[in-house]
PDB file of N, CA and C in Angstrom:
ATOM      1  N   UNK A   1     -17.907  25.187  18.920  1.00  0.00           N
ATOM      2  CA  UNK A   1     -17.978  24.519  17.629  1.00  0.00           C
ATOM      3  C   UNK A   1     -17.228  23.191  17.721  1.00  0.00           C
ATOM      4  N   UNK A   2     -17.928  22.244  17.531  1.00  0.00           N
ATOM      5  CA  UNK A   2     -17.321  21.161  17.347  1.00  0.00           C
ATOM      6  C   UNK A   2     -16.526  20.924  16.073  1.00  0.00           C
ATOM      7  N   UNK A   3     -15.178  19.903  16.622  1.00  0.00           N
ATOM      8  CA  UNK A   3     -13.956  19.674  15.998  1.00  0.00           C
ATOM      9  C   UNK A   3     -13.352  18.396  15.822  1.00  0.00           C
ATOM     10  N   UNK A   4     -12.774  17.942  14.814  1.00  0.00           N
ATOM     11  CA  UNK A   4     -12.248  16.440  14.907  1.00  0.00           C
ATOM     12  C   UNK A   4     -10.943  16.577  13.525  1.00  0.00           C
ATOM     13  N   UNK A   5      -9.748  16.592  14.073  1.00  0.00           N
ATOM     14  CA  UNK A   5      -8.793  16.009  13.255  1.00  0.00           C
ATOM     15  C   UNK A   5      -8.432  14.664  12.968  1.00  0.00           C
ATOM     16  N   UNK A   6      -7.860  14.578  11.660  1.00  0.00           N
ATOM     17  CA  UNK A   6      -8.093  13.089  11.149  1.00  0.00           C
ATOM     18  C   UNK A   6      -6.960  12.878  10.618  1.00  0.00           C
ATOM     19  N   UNK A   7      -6.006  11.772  10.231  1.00  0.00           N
ATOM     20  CA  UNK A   7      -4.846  11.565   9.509  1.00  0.00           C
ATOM     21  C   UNK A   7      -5.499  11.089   8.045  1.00  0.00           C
ATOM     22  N   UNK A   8      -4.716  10.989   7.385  1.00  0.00           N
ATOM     23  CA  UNK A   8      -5.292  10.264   5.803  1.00  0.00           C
ATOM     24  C   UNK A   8      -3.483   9.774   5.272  1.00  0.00           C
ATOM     25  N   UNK A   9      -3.672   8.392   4.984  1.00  0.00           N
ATOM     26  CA  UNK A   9      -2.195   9.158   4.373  1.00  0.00           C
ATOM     27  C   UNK A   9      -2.297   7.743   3.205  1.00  0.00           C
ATOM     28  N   UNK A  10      -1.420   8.244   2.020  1.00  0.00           N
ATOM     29  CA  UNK A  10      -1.167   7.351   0.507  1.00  0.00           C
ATOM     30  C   UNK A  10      -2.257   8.092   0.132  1.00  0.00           C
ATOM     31  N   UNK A  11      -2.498   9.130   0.109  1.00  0.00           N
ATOM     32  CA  UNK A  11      -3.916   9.945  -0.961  1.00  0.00           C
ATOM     33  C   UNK A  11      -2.868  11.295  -0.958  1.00  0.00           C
ATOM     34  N   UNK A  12      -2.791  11.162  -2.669  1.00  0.00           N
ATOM     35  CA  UNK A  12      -2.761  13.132  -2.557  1.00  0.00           C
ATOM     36  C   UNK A  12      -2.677  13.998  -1.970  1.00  0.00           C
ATOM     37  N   UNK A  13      -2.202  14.737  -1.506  1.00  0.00           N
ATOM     38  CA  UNK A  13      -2.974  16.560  -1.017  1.00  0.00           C
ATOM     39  C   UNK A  13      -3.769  16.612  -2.121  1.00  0.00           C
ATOM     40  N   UNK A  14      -3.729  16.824  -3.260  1.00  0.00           N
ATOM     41  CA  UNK A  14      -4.120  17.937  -3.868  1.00  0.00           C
ATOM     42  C   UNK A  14      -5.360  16.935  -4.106  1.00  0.00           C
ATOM     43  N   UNK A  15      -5.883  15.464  -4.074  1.00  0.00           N
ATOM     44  CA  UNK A  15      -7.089  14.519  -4.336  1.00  0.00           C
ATOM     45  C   UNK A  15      -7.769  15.172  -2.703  1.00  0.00           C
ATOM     46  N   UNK A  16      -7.291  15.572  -2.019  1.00  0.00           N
ATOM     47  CA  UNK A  16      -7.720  15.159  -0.699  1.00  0.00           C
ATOM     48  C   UNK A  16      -8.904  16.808  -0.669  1.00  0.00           C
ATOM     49  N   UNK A  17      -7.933  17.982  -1.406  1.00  0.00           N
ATOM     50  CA  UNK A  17      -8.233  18.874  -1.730  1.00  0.00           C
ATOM     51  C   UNK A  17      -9.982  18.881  -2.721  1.00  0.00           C
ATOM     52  N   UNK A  18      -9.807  18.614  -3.575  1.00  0.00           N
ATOM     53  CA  UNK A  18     -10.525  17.974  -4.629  1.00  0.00           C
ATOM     54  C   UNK A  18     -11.968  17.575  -3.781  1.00  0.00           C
ATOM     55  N   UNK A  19     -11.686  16.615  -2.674  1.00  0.00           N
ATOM     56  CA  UNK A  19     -12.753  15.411  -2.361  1.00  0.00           C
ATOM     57  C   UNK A  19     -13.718  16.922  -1.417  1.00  0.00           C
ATOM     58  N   UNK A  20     -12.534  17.770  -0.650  1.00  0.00           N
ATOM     59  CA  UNK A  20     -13.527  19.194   0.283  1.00  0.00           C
ATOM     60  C   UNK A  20     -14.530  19.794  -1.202  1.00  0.00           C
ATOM     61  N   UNK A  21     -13.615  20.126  -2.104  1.00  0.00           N
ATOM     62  CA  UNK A  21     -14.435  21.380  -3.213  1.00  0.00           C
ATOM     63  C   UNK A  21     -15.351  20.382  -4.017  1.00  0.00           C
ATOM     64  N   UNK A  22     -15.434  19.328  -3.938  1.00  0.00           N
ATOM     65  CA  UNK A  22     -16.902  18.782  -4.203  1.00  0.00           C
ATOM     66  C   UNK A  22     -18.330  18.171  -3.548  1.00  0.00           C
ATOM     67  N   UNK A  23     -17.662  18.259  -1.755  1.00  0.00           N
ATOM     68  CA  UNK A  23     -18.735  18.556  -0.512  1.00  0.00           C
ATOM     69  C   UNK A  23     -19.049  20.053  -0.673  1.00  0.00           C
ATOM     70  N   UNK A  24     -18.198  20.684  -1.421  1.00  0.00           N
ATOM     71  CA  UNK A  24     -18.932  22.328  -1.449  1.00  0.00           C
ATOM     72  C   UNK A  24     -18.363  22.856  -0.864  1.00  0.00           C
ATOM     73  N   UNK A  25     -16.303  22.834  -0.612  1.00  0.00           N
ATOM     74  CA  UNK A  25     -15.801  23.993   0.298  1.00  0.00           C
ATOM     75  C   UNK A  25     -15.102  24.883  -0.518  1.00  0.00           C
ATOM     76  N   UNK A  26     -15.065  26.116  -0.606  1.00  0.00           N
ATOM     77  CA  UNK A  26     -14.490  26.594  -1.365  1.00  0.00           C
ATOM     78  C   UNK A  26     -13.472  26.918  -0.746  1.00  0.00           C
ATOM     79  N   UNK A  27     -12.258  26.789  -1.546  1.00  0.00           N
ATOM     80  CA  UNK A  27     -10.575  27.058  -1.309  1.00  0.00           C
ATOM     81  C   UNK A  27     -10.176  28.666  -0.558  1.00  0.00           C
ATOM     82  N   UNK A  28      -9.960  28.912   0.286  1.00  0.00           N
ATOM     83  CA  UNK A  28      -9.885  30.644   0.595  1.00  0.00           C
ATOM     84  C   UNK A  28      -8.427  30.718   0.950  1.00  0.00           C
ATOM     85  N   UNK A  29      -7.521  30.336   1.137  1.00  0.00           N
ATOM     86  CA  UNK A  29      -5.718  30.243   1.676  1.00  0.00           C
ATOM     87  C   UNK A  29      -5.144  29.559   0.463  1.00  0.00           C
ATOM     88  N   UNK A  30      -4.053  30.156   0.070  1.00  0.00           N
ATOM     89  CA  UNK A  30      -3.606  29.757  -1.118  1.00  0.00           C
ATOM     90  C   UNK A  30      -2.009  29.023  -0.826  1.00  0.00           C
ATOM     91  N   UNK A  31      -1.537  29.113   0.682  1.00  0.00           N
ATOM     92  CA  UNK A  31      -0.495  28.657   1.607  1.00  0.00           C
ATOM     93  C   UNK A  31      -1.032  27.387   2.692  1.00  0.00           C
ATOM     94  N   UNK A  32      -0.288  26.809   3.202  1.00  0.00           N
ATOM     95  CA  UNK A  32      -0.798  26.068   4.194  1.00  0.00           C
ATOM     96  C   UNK A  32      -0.131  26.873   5.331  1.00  0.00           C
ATOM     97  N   UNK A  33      -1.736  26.666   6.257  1.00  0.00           N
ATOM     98  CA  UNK A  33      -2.750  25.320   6.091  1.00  0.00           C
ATOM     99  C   UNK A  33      -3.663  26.209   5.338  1.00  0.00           C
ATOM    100  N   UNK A  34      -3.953  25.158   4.211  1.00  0.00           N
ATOM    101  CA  UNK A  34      -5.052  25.363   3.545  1.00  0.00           C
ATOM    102  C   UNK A  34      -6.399  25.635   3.796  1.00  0.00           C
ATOM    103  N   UNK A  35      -7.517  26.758   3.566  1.00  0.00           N
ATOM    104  CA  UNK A  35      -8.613  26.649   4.834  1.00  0.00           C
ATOM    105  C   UNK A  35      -9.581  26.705   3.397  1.00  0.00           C
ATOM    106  N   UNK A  36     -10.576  25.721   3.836  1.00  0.00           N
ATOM    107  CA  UNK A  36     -11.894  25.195   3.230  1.00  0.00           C
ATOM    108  C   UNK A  36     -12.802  25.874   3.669  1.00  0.00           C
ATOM    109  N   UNK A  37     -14.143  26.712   3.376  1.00  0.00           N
ATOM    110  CA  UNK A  37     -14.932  26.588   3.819  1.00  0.00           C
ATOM    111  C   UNK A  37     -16.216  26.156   3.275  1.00  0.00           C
ATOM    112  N   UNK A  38     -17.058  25.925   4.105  1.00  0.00           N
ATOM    113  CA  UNK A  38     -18.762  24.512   3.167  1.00  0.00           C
ATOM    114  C   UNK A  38     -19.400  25.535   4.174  1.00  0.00           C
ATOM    115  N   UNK A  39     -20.588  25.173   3.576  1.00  0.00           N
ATOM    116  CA  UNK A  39     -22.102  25.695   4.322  1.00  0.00           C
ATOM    117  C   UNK A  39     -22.099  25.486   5.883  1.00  0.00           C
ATOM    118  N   UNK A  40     -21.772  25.705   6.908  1.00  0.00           N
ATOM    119  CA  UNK A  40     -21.756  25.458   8.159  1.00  0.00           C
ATOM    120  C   UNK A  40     -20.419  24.548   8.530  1.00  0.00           C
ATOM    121  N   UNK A  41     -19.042  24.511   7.890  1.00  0.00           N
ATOM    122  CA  UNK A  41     -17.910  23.523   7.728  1.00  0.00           C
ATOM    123  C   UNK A  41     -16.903  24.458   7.468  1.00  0.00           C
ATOM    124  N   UNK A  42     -15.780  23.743   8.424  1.00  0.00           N
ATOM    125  CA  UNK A  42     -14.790  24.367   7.538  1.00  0.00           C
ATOM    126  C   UNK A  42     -13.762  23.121   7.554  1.00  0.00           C
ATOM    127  N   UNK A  43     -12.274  23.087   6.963  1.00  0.00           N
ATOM    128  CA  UNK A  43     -11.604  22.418   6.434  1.00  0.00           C
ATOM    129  C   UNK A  43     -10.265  22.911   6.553  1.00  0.00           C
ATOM    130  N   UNK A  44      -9.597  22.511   7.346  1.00  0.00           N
ATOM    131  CA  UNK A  44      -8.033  23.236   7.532  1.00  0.00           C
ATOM    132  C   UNK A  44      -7.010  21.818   6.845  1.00  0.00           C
ATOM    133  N   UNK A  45      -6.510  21.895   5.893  1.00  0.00           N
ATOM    134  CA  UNK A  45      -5.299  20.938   5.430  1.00  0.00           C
ATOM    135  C   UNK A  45      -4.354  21.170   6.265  1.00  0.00           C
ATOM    136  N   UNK A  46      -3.991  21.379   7.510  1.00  0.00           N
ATOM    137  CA  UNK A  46      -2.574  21.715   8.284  1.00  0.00           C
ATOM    138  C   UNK A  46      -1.151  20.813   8.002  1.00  0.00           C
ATOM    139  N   UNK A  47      -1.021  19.660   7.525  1.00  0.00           N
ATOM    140  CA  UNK A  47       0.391  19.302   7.127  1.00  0.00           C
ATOM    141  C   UNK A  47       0.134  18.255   6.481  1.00  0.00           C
ATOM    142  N   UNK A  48       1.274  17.896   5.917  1.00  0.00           N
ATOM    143  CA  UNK A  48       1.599  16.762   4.565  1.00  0.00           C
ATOM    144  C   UNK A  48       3.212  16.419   4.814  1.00  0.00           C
ATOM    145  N   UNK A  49       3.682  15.259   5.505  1.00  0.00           N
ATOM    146  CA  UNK A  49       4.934  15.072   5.580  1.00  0.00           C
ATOM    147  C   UNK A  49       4.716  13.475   5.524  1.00  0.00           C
ATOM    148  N   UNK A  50       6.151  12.743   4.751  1.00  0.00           N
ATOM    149  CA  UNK A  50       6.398  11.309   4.587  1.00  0.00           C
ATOM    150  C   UNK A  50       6.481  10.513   5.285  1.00  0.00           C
ATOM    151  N   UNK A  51       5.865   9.603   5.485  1.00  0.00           N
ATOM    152  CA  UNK A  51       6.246   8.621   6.540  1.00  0.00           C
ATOM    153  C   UNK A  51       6.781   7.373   5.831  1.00  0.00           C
ATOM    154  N   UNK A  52       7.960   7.097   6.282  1.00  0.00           N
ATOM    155  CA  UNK A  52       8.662   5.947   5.653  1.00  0.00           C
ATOM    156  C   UNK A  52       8.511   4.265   6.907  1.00  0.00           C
ATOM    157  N   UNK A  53       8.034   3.628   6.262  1.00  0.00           N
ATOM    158  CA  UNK A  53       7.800   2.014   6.548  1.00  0.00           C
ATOM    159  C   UNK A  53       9.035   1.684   6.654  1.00  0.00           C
ATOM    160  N   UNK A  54       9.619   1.186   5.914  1.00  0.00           N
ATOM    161  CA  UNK A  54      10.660   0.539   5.506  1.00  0.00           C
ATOM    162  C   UNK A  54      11.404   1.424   5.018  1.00  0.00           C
ATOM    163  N   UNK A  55      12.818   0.974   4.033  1.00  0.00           N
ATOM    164  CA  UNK A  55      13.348   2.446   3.680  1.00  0.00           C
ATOM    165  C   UNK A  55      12.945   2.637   2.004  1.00  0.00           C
ATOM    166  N   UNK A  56      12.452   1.736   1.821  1.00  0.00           N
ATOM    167  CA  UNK A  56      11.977   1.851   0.630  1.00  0.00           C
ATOM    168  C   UNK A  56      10.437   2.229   0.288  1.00  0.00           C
ATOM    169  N   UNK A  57       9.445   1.585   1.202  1.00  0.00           N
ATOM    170  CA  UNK A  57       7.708   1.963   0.918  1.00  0.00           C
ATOM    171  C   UNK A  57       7.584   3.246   2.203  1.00  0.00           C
ATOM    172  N   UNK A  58       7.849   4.310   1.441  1.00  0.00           N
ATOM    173  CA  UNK A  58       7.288   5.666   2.105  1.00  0.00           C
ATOM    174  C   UNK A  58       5.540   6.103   1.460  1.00  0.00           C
ATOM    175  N   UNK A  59       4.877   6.777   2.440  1.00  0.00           N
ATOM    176  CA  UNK A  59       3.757   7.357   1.834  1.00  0.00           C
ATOM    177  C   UNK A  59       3.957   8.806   2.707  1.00  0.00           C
ATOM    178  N   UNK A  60       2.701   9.434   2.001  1.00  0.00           N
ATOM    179  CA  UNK A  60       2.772  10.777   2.050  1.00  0.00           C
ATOM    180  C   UNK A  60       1.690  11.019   3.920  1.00  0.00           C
ATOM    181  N   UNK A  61       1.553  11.610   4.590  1.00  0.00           N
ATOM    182  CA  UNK A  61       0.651  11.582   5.861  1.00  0.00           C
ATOM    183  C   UNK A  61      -0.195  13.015   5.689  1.00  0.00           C
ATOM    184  N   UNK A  62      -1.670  13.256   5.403  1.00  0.00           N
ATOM    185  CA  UNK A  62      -2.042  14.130   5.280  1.00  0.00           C
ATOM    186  C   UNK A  62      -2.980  14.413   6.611  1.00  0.00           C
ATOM    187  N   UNK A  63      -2.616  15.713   7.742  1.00  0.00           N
ATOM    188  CA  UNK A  63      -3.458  16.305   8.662  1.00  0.00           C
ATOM    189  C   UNK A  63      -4.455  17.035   8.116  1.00  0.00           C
ATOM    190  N   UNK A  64      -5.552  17.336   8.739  1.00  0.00           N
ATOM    191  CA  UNK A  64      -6.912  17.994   8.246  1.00  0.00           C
ATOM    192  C   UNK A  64      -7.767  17.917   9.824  1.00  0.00           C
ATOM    193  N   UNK A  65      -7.900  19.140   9.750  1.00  0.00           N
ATOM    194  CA  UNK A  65      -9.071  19.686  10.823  1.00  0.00           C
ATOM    195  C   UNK A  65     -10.336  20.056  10.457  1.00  0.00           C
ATOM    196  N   UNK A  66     -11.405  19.108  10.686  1.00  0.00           N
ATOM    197  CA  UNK A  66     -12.919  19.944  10.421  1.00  0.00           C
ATOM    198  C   UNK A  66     -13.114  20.248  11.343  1.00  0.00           C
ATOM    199  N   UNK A  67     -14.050  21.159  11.341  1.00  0.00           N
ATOM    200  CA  UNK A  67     -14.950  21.904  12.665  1.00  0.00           C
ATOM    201  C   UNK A  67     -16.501  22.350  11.835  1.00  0.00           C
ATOM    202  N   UNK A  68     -17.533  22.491  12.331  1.00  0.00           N
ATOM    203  CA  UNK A  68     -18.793  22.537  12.020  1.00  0.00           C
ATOM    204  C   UNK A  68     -19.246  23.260  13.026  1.00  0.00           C
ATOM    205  N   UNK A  69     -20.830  23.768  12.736  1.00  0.00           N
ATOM    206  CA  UNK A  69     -21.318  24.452  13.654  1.00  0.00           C
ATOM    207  C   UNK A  69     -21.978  24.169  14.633  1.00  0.00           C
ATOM    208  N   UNK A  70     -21.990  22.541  13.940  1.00  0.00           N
ATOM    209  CA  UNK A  70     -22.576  22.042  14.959  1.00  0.00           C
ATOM    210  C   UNK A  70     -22.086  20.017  15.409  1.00  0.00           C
ATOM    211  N   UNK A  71     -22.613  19.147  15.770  1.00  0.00           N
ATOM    212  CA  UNK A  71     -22.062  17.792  15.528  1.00  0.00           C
ATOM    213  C   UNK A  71     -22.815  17.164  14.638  1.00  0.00           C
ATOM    214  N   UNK A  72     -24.350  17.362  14.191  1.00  0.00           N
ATOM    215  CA  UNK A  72     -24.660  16.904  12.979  1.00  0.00           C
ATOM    216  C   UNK A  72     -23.843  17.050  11.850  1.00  0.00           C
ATOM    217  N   UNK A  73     -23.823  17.994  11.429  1.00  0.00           N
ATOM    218  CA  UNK A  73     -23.079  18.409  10.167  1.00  0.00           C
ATOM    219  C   UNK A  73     -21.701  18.046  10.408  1.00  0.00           C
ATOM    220  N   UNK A  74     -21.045  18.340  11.401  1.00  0.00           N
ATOM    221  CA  UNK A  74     -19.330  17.467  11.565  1.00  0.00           C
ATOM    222  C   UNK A  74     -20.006  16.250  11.120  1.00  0.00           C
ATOM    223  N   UNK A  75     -20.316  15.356  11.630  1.00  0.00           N
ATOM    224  CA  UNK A  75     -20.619  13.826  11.556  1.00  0.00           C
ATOM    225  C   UNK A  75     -21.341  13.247  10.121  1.00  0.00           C
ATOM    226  N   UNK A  76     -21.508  14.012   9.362  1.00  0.00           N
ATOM    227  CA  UNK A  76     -22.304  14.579   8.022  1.00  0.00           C
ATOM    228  C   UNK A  76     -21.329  14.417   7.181  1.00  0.00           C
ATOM    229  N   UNK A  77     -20.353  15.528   7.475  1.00  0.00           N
ATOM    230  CA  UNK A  77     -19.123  16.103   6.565  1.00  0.00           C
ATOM    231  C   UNK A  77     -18.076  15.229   6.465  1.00  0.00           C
ATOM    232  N   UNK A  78     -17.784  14.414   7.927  1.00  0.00           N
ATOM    233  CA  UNK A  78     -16.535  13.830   8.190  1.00  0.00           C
ATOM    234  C   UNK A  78     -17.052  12.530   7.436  1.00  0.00           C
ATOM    235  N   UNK A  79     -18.480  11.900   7.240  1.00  0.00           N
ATOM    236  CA  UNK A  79     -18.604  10.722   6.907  1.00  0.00           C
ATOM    237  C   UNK A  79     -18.841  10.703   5.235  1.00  0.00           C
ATOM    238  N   UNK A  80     -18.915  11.601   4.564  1.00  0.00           N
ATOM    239  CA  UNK A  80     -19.030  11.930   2.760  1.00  0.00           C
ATOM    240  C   UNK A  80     -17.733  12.389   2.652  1.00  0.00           C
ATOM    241  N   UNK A  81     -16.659  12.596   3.739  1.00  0.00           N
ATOM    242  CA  UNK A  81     -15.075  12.643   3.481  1.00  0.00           C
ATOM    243  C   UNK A  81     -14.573  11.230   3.225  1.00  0.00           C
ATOM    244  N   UNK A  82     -15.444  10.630   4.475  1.00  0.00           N
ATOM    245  CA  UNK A  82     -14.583   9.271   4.435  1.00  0.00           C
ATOM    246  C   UNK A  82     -14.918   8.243   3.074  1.00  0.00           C
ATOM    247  N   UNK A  83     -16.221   8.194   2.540  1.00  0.00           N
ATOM    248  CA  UNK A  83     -16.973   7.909   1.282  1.00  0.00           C
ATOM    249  C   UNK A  83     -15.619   8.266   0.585  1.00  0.00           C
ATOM    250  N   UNK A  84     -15.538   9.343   0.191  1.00  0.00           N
ATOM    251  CA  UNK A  84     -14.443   9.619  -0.833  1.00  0.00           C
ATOM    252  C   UNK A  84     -13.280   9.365  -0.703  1.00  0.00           C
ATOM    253  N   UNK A  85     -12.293   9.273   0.458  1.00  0.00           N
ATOM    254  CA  UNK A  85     -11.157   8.410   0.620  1.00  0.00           C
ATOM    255  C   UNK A  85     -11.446   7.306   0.830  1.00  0.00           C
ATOM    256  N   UNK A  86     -12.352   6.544   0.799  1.00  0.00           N
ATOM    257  CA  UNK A  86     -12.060   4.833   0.857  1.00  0.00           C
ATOM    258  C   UNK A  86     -11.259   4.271  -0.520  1.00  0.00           C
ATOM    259  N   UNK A  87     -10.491   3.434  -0.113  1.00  0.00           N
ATOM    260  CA  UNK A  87      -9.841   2.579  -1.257  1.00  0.00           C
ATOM    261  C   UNK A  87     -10.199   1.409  -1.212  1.00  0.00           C
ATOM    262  N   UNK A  88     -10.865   0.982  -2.254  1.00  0.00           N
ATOM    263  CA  UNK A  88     -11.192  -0.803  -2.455  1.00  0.00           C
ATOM    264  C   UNK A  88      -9.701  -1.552  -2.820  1.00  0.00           C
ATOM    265  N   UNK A  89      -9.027  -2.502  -2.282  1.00  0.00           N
ATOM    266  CA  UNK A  89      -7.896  -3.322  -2.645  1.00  0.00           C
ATOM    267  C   UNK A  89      -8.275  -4.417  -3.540  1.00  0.00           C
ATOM    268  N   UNK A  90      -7.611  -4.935  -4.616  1.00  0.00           N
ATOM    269  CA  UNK A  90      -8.132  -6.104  -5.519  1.00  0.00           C
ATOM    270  C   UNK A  90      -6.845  -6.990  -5.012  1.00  0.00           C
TER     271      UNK A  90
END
């Protein structure tokens, strides 16, 4: 089964959460790591710790493991993830 972990970080856990259960994963671990599963997908939240810039602009660093059944659907899943974490800057 193909696999690809990804960093995300200045987003939520719990938005990041949100963006899986509206690709269709439903929540099954109520502890971390959090495990997702979608129609042929799954979704592991494995950690959320701060990373500080400076000593003042910290953000949050969110890990996440998909795996699929196959590389279509990884490449499917991982790219309607990324749709939903993009941030436009003004």
């Amino acid at each position: 089964m193909p696999s690809k972990q990804l960093e995300f970080r200045g987003i939520p856990i719990n938005h990041l959460a949100m963006y899986l259960e509206e690709l269709g994963g439903e929540r099954i671990t109520d502890t971390m790591p959090f495990l997702y599963k979608g129609d042929g997908w799954t979704a592991n939240i494995i950690t959320e710790q701060e990373i500080a810039f400076t000593s003042v602009f910290k953000v949050n660093a969110v890990q996440i493991l998909f795996t699929a059944n196959d590389e279509e659907i990884l490449k499917q899943l991982i790219k309607n993830f990324r749709y939903k974490t993009t941030r436009i800057g003004g």
